[in-house]
PDB file of N, CA and C in Angstrom:
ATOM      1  N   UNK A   1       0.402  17.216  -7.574  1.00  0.00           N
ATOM      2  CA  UNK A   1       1.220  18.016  -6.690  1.00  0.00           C
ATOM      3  C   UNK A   1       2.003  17.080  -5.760  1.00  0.00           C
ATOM      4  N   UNK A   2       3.536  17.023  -5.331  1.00  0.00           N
ATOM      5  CA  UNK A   2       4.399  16.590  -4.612  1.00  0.00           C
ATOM      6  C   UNK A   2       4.951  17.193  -3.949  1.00  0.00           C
ATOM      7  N   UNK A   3       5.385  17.397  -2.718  1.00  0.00           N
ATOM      8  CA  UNK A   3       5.743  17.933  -1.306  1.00  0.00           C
ATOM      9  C   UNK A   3       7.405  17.231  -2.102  1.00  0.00           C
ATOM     10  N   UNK A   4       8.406  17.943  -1.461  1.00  0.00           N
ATOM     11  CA  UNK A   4       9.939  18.087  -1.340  1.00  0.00           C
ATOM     12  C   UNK A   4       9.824  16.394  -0.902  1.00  0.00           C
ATOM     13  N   UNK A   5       9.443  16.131   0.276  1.00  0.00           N
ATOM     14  CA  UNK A   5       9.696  14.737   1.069  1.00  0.00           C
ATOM     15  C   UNK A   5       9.224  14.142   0.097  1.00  0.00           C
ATOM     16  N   UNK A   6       7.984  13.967  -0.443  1.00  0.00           N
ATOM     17  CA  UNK A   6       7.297  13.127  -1.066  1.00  0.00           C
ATOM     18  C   UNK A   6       8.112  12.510  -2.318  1.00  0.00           C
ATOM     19  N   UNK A   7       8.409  13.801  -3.053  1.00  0.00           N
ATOM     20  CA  UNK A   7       9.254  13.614  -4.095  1.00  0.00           C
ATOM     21  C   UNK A   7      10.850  12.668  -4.226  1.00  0.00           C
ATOM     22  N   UNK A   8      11.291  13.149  -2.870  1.00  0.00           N
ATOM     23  CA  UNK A   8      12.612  12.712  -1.894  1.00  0.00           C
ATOM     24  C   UNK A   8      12.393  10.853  -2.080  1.00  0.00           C
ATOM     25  N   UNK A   9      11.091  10.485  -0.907  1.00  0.00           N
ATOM     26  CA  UNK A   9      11.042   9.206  -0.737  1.00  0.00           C
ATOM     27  C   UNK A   9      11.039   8.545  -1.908  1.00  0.00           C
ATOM     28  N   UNK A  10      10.090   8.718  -3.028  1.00  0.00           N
ATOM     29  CA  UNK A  10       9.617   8.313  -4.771  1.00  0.00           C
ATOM     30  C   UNK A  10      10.754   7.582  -5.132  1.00  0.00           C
ATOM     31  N   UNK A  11      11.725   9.284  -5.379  1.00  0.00           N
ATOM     32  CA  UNK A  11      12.762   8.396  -5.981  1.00  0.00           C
ATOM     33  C   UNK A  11      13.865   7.249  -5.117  1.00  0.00           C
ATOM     34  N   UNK A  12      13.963   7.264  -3.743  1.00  0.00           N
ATOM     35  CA  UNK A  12      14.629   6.352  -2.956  1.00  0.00           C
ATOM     36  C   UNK A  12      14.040   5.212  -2.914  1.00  0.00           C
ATOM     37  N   UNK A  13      12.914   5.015  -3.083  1.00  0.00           N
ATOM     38  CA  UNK A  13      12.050   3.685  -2.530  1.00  0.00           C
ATOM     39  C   UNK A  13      11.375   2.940  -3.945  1.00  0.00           C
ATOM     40  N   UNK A  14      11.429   3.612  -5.025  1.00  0.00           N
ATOM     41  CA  UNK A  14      11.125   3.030  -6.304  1.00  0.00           C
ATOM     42  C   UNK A  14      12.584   3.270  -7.389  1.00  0.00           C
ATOM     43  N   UNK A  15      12.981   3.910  -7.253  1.00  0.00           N
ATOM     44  CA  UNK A  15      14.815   3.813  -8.316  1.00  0.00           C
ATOM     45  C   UNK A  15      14.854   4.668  -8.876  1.00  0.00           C
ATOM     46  N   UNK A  16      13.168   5.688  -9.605  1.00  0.00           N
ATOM     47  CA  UNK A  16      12.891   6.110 -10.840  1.00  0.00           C
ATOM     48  C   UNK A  16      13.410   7.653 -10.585  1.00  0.00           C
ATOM     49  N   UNK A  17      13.788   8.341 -12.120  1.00  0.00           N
ATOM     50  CA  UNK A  17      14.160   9.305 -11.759  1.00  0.00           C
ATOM     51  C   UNK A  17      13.040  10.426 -11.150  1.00  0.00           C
ATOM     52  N   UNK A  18      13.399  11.758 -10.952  1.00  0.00           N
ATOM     53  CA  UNK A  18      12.423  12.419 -10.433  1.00  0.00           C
ATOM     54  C   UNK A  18      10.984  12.701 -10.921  1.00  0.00           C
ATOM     55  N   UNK A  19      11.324  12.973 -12.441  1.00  0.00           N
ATOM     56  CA  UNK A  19      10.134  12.965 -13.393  1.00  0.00           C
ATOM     57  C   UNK A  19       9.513  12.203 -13.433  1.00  0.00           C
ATOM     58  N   UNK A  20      10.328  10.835 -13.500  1.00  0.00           N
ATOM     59  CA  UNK A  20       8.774   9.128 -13.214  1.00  0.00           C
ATOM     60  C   UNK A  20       8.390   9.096 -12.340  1.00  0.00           C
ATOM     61  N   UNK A  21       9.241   9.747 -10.818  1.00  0.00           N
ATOM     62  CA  UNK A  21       8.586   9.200  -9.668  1.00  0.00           C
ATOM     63  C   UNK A  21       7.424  10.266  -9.213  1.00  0.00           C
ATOM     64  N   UNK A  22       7.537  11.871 -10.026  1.00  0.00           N
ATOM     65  CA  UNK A  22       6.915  12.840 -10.265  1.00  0.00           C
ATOM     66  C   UNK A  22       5.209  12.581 -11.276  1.00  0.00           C
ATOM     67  N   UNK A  23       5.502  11.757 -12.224  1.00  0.00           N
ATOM     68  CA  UNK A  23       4.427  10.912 -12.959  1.00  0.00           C
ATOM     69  C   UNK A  23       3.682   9.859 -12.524  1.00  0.00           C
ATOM     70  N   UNK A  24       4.253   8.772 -11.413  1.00  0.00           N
ATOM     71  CA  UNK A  24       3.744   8.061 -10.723  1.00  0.00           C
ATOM     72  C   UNK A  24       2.731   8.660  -9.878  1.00  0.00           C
ATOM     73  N   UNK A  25       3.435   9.729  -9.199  1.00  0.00           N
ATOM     74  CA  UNK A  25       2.175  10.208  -7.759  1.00  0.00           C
ATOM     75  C   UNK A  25       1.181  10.777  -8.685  1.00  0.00           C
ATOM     76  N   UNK A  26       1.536  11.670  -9.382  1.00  0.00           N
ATOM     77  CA  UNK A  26       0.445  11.833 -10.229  1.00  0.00           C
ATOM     78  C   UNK A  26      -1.006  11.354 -10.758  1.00  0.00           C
ATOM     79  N   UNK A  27      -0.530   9.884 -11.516  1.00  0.00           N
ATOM     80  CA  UNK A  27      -0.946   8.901 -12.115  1.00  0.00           C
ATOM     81  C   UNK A  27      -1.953   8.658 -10.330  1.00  0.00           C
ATOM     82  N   UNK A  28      -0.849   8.301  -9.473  1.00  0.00           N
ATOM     83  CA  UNK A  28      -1.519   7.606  -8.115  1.00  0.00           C
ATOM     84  C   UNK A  28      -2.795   8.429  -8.034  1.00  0.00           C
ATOM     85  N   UNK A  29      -2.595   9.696  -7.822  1.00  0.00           N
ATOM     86  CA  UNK A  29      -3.968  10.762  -7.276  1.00  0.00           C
ATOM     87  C   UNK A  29      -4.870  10.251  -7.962  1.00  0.00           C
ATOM     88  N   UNK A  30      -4.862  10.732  -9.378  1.00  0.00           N
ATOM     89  CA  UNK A  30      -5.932  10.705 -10.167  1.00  0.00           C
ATOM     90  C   UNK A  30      -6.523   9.493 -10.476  1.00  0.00           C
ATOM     91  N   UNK A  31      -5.730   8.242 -10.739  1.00  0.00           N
ATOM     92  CA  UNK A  31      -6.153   6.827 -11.082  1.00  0.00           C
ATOM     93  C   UNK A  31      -5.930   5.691  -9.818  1.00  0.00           C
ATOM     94  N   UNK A  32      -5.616   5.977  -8.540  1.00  0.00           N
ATOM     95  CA  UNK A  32      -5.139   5.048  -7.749  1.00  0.00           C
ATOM     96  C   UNK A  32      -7.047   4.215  -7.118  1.00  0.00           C
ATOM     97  N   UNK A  33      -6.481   3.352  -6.526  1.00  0.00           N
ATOM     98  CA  UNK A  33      -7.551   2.647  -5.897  1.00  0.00           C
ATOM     99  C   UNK A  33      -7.458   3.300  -4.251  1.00  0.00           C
ATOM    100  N   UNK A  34      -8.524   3.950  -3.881  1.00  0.00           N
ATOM    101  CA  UNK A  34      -8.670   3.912  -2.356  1.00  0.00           C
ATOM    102  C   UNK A  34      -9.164   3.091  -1.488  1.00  0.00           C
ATOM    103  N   UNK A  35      -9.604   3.171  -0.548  1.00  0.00           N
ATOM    104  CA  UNK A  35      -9.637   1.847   0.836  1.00  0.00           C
ATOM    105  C   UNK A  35     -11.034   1.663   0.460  1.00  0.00           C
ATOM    106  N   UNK A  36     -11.963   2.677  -0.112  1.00  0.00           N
ATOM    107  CA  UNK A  36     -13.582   2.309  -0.293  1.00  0.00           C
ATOM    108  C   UNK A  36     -13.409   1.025  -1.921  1.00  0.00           C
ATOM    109  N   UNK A  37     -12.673   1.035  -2.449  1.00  0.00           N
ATOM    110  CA  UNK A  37     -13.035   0.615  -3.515  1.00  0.00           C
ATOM    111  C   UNK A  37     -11.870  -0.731  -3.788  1.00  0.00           C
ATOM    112  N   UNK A  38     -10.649  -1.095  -2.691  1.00  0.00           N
ATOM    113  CA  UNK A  38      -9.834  -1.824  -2.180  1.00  0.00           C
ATOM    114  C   UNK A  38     -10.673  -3.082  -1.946  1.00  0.00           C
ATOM    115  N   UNK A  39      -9.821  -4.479  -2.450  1.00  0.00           N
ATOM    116  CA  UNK A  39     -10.304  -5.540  -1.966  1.00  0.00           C
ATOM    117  C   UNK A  39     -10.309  -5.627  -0.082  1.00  0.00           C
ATOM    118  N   UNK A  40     -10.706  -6.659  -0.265  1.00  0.00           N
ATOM    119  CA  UNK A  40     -10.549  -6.958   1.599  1.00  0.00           C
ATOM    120  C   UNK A  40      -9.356  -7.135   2.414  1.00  0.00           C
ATOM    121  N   UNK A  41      -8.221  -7.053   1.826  1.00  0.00           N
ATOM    122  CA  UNK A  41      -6.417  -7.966   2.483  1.00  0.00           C
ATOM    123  C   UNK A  41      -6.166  -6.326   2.331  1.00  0.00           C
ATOM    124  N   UNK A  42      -6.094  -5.522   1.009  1.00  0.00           N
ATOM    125  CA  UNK A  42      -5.746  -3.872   0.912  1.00  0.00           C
ATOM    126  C   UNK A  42      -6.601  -3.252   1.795  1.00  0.00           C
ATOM    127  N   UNK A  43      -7.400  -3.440   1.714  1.00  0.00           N
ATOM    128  CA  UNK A  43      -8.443  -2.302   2.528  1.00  0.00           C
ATOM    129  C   UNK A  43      -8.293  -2.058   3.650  1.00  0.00           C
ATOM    130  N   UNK A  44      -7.741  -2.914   4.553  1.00  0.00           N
ATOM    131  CA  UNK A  44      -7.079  -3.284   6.056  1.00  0.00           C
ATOM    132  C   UNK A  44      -6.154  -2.093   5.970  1.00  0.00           C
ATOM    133  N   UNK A  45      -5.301  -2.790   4.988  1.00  0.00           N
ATOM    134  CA  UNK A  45      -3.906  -2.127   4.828  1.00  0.00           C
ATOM    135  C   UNK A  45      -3.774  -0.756   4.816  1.00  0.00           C
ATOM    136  N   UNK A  46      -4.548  -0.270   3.672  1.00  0.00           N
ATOM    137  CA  UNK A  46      -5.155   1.252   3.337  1.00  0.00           C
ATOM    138  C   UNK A  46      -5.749   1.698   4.513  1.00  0.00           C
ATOM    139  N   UNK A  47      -6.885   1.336   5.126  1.00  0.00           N
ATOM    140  CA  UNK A  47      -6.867   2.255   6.147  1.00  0.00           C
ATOM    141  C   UNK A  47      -6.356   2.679   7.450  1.00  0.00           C
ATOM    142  N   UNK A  48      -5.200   1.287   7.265  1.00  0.00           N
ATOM    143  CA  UNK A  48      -4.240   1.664   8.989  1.00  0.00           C
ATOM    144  C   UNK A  48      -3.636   3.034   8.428  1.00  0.00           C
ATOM    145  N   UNK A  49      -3.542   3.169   7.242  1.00  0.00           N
ATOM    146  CA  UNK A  49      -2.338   4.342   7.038  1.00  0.00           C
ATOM    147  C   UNK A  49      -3.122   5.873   6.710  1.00  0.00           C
ATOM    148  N   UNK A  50      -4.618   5.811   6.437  1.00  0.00           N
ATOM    149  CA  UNK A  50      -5.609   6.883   6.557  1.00  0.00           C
ATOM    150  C   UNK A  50      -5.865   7.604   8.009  1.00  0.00           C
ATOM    151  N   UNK A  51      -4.739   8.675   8.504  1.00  0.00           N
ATOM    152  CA  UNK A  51      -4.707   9.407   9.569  1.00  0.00           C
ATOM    153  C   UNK A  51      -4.862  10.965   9.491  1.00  0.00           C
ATOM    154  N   UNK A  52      -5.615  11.843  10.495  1.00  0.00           N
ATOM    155  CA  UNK A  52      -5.245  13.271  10.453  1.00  0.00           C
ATOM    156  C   UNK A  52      -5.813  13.345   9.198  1.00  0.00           C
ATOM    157  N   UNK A  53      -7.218  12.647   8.342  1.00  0.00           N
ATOM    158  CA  UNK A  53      -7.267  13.607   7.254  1.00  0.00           C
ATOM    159  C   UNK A  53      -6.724  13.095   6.167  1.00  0.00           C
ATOM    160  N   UNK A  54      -6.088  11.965   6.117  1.00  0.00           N
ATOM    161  CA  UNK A  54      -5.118  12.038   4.533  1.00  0.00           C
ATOM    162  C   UNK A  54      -5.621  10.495   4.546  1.00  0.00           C
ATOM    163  N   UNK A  55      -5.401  10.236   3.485  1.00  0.00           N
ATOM    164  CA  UNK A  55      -6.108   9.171   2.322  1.00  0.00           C
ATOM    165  C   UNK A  55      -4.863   8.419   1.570  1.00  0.00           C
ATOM    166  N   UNK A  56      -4.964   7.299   1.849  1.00  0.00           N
ATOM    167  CA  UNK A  56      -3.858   5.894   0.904  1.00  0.00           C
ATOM    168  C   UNK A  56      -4.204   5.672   0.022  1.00  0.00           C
ATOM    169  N   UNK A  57      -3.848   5.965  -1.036  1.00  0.00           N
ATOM    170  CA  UNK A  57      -4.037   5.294  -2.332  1.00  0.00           C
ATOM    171  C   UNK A  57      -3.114   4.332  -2.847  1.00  0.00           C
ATOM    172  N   UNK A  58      -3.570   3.119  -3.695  1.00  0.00           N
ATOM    173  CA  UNK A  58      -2.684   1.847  -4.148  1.00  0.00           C
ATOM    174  C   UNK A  58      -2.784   2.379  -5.477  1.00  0.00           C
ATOM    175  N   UNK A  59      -1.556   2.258  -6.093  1.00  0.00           N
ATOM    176  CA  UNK A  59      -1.367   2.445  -7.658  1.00  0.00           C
ATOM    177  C   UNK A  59      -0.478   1.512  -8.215  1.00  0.00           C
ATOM    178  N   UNK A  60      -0.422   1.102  -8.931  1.00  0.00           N
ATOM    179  CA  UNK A  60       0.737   0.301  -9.468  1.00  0.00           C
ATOM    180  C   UNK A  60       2.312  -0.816  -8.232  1.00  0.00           C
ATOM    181  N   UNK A  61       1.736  -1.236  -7.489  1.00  0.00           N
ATOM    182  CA  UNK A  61       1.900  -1.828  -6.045  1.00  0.00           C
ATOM    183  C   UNK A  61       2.624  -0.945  -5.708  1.00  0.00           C
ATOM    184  N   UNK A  62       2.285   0.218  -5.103  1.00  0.00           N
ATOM    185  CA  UNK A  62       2.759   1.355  -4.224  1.00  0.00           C
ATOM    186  C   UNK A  62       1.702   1.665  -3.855  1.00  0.00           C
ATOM    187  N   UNK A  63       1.957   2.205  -2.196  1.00  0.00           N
ATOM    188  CA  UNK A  63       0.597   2.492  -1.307  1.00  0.00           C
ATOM    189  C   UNK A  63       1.311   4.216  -1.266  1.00  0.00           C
ATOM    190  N   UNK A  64       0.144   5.414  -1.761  1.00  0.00           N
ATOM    191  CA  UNK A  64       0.589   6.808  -1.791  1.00  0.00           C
ATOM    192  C   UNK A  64      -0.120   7.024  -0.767  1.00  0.00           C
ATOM    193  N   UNK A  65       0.326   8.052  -0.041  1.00  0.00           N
ATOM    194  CA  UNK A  65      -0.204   8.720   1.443  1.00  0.00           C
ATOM    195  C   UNK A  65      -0.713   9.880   0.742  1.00  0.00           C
ATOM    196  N   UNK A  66      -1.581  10.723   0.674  1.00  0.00           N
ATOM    197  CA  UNK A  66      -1.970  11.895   0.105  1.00  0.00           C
ATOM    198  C   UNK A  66      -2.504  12.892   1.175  1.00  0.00           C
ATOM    199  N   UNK A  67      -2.519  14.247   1.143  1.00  0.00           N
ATOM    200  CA  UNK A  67      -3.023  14.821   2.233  1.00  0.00           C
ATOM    201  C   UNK A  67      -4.318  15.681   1.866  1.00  0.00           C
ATOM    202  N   UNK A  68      -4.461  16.783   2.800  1.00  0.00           N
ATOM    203  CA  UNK A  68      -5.639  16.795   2.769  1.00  0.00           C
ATOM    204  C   UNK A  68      -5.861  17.626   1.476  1.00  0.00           C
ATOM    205  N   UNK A  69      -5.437  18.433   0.779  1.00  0.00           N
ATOM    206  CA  UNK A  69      -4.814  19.661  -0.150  1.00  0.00           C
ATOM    207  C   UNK A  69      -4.164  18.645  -1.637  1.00  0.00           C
ATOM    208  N   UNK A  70      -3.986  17.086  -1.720  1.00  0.00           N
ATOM    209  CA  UNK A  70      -3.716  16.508  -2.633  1.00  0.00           C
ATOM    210  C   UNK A  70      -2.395  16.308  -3.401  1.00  0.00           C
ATOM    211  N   UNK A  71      -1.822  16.845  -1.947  1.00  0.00           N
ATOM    212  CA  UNK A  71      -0.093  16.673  -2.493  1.00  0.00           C
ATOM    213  C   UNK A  71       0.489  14.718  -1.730  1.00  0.00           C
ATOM    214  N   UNK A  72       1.128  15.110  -2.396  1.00  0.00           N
ATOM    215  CA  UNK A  72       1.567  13.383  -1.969  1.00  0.00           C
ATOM    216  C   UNK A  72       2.691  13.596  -0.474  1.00  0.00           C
ATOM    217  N   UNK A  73       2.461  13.204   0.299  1.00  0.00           N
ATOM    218  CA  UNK A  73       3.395  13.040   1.310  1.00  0.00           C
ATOM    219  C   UNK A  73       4.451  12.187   1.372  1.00  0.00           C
ATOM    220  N   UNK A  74       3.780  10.863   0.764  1.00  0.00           N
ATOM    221  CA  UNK A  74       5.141  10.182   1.081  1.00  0.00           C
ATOM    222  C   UNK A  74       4.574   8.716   0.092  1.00  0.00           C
ATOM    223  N   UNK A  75       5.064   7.824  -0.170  1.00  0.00           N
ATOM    224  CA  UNK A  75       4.846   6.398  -0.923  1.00  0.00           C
ATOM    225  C   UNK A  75       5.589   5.325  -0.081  1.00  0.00           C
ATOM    226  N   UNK A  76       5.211   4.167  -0.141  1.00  0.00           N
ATOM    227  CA  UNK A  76       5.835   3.225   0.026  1.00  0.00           C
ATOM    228  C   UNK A  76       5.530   2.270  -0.972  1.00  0.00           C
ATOM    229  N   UNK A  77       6.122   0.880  -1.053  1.00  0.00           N
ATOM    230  CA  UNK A  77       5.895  -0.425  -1.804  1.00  0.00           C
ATOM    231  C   UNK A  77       4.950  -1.270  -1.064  1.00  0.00           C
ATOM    232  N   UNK A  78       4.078  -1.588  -1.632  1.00  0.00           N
ATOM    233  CA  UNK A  78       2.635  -2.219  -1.460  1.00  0.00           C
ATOM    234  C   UNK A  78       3.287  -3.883  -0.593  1.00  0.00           C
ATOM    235  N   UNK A  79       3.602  -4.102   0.288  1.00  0.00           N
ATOM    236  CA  UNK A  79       3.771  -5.319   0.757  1.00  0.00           C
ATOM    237  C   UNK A  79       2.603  -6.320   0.313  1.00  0.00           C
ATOM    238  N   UNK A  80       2.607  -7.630   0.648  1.00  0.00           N
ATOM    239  CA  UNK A  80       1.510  -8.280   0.262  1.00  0.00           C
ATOM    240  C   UNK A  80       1.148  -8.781   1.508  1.00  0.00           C
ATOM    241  N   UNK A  81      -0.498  -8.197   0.734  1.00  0.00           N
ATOM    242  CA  UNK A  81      -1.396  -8.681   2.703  1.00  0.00           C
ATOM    243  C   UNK A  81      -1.609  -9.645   2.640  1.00  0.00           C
ATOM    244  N   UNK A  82      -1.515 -11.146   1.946  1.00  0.00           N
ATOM    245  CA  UNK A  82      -1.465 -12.514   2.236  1.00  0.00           C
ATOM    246  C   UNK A  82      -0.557 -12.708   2.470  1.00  0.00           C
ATOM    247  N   UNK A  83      -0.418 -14.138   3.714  1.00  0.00           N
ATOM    248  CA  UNK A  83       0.941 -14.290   4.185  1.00  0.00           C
ATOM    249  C   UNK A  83       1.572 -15.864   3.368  1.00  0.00           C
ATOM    250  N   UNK A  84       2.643 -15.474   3.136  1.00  0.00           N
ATOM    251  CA  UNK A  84       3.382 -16.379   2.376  1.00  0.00           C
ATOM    252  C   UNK A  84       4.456 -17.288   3.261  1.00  0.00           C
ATOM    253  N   UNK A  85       4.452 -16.968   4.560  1.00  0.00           N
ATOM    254  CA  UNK A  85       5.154 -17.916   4.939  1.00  0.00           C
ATOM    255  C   UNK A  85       4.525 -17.905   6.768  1.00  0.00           C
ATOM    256  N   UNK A  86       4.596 -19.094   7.060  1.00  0.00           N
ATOM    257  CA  UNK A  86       3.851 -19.297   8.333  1.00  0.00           C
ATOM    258  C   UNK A  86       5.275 -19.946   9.509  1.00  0.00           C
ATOM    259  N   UNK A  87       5.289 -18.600  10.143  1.00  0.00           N
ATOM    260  CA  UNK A  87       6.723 -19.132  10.733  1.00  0.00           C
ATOM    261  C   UNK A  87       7.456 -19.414   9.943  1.00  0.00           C
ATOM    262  N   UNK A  88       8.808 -20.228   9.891  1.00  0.00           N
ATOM    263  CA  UNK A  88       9.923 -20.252   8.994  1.00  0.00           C
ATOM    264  C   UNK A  88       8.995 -21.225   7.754  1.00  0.00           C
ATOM    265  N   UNK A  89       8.236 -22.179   7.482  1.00  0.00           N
ATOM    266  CA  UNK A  89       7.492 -22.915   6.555  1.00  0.00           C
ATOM    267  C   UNK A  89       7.235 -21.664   5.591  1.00  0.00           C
ATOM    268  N   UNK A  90       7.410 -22.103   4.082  1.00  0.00           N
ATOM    269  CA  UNK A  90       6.772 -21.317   3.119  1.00  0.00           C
ATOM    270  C   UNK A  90       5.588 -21.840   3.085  1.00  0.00           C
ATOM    271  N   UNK A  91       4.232 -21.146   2.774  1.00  0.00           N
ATOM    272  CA  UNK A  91       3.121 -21.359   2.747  1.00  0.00           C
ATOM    273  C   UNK A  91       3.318 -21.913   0.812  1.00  0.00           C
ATOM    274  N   UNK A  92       2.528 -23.270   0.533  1.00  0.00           N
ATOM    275  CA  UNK A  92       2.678 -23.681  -0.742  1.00  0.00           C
ATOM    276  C   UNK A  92       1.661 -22.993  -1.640  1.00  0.00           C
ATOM    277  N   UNK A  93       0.535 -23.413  -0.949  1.00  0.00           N
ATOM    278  CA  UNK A  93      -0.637 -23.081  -1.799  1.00  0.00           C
ATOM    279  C   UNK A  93      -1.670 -21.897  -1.033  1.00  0.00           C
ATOM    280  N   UNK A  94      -1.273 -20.338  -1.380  1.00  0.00           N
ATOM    281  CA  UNK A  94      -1.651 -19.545  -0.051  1.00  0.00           C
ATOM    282  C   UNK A  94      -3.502 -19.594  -0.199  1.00  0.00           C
ATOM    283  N   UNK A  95      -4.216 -19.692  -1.447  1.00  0.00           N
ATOM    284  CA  UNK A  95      -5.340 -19.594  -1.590  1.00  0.00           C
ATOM    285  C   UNK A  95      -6.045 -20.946  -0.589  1.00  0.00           C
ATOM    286  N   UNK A  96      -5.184 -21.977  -0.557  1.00  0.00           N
ATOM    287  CA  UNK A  96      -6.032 -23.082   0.210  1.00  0.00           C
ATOM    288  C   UNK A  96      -5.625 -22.794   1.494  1.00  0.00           C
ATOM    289  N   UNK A  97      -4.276 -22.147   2.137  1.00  0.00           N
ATOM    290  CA  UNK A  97      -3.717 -22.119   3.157  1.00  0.00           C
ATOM    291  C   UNK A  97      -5.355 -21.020   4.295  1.00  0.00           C
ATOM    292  N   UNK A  98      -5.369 -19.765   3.114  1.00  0.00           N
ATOM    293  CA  UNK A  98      -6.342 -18.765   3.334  1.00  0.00           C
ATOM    294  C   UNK A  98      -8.145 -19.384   4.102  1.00  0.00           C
ATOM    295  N   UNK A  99      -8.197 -20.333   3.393  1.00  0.00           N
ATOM    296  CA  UNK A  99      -9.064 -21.245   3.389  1.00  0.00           C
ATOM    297  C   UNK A  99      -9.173 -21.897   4.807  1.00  0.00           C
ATOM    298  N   UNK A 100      -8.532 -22.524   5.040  1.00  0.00           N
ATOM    299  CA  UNK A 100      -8.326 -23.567   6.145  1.00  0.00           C
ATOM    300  C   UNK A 100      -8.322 -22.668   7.376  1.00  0.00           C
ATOM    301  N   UNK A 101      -6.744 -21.537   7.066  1.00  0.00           N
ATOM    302  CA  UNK A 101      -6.665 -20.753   8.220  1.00  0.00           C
ATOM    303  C   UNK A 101      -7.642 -19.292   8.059  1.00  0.00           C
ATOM    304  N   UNK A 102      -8.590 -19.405   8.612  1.00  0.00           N
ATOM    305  CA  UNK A 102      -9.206 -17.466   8.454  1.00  0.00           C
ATOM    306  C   UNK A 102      -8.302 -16.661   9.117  1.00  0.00           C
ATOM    307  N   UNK A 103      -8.261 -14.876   8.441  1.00  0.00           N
ATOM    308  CA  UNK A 103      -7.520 -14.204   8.790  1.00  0.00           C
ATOM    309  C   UNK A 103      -7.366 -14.000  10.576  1.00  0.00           C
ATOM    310  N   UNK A 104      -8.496 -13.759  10.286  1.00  0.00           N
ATOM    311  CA  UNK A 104      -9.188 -13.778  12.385  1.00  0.00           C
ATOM    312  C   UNK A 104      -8.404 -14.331  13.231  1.00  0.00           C
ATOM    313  N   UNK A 105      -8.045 -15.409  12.810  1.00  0.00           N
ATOM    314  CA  UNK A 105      -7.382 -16.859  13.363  1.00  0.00           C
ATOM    315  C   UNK A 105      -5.690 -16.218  13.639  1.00  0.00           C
ATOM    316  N   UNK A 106      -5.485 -15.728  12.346  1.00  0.00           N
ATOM    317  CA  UNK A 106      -3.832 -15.285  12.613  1.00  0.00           C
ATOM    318  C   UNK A 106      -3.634 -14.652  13.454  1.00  0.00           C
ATOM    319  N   UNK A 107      -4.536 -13.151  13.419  1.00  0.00           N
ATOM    320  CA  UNK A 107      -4.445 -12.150  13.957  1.00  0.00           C
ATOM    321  C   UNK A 107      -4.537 -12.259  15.413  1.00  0.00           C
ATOM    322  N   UNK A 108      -5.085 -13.320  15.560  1.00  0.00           N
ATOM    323  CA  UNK A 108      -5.225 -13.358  17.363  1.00  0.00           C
ATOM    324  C   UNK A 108      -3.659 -14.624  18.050  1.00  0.00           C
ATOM    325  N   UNK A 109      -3.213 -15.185  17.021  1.00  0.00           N
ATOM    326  CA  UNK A 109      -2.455 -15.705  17.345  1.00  0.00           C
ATOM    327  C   UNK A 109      -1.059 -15.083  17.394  1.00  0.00           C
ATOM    328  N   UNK A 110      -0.915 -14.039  16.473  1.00  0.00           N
ATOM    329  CA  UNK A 110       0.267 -13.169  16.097  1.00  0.00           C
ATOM    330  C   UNK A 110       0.092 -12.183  18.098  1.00  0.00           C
TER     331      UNK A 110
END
């Protein structure tokens, strides 16, 4: 099930026509990953956006907002929760960067 908006954002924010972006949320409900079953960098992510009742699901790097009734509210594109660039420096190697710097560390410096 897709809400008017939901359907609206799909196709603006992924390209696809209504029917794929209609098959995507779909696909999202039934097969997506939620914040319980989300690695540790998503799971953050997923639950800033779990408000009022409604539930984020990650599907195919799109984060779906779902409500309480299982219609899709709205989607966005899955940003990536590792950071790839530290200040203007591209981060080279982010797995060793991850390493050295703990997240903790950013977050209090940001």
């Amino acid at each position: 099930m897709v809400t008017r908006h939901g359907l609206k954002r799909a196709q603006e924010r992924t390209g696809f026509t209504s029917s794929a972006a209609a098959r995507l949320i779909e696909r999202a409900i039934y097969h997506g990953i939620g914040s319980d079953s989300a690695d540790k960098w998503n799971k953050e992510y997923l639950e800033k956006r779990c408000v009022d009742g409604k539930r984020a699901v990650l599907y195919n790097g799109f984060c779906v907002i779902i409500g309480e009734d299982d219609r899709c509210i709205t989607l966005w594109k899955m940003d990536s929760a590792k950071p790839h660039f530290r200040g203007k420096e591209k981060i080279k190697n982010v797995k060793n960067f991850m390493r050295m710097n703990p997240r903790d560390e950013l977050d209090d410096a940001a």
